[in-house]
Protein backbone atom coordinates (compact mmCIF):
# COMPACT_ATOMS: atom_id res chain seq x y z
CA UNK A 1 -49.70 53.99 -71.76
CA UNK A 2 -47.16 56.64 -72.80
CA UNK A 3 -43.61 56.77 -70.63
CA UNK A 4 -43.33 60.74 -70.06
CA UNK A 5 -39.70 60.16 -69.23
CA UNK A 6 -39.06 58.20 -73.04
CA UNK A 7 -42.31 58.72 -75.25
CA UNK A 8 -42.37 54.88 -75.16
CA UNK A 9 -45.79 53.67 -75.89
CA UNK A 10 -46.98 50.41 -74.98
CA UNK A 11 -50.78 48.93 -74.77
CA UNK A 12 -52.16 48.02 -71.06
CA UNK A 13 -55.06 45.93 -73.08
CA UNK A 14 -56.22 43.86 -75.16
CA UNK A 15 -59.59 42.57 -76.29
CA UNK A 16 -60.12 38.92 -76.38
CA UNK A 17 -62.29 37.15 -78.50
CA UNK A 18 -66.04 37.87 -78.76
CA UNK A 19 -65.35 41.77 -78.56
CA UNK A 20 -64.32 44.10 -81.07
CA UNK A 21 -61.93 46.82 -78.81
CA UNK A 22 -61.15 48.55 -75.47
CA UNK A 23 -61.87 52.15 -75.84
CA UNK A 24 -62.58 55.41 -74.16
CA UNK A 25 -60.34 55.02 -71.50
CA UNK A 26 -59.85 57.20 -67.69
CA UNK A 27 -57.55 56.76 -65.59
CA UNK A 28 -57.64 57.45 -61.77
CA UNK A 29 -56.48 60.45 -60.39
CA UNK A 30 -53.84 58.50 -58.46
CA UNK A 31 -52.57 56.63 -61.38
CA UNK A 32 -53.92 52.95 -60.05
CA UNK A 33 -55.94 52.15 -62.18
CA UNK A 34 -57.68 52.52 -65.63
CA UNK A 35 -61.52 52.51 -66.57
CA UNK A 36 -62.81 51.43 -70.10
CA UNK A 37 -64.86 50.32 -72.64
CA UNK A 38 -64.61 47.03 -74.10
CA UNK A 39 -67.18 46.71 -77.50
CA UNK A 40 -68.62 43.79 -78.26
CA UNK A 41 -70.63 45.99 -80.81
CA UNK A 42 -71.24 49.16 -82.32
CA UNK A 43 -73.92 48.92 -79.50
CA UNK A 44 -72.95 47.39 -76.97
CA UNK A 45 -70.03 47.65 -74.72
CA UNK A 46 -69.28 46.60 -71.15
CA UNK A 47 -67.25 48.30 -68.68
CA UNK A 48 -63.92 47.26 -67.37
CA UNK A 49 -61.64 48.15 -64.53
CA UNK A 50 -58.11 47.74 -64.89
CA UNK A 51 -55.59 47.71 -61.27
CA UNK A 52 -52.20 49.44 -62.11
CA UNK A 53 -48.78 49.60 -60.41
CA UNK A 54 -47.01 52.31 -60.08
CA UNK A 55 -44.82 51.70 -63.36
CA UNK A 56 -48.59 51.95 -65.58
CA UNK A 57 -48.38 48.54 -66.02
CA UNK A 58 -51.02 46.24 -65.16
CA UNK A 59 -51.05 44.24 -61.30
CA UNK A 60 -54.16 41.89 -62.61
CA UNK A 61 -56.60 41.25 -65.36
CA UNK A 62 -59.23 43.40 -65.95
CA UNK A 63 -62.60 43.21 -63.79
CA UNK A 64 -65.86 43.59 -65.24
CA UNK A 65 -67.75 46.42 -63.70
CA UNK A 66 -71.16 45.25 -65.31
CA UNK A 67 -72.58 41.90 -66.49
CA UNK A 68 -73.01 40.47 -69.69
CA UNK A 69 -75.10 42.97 -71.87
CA UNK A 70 -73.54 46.19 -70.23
CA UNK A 71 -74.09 49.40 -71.83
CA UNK A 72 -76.45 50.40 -74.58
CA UNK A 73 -75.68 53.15 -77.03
């Protein structure tokens, strides 16, 4: 996430093991959450929700939006 206010930067997440990275992110209109990629492989991904507070940080882990296998590309 990037602070308007201060051009701080700061990462909201971070792959565990087994995948490779969290990419193509949206975030809600609102600002409460983010929506993203998380790539096992160059083929496979799953997709992720991620609840924000106000302050862009994150109020709970991620949440997997689809099962093991996800989304072929």
């Amino acid at each position: 996430a990037l602070s308007v206010a201060s051009g701080a930067q700061h990462r909201l997440t971070e792959p565990p093991a087994g995948f490779e990275a969290d990419c193509e992110p949206s975030i809600r209109p609102d600002g409460r959450a983010l929506v993203f990629n998380r790539t096992r492989t160059l083929n496979l991904s799953e997709l992720f929700l991620l609840p924000l507070n106000e302050g862009l940080t994150p109020a709970s882990p991620p949440q997997a939006l689809t099962s093991d296998g996800g989304i072929k590309g």
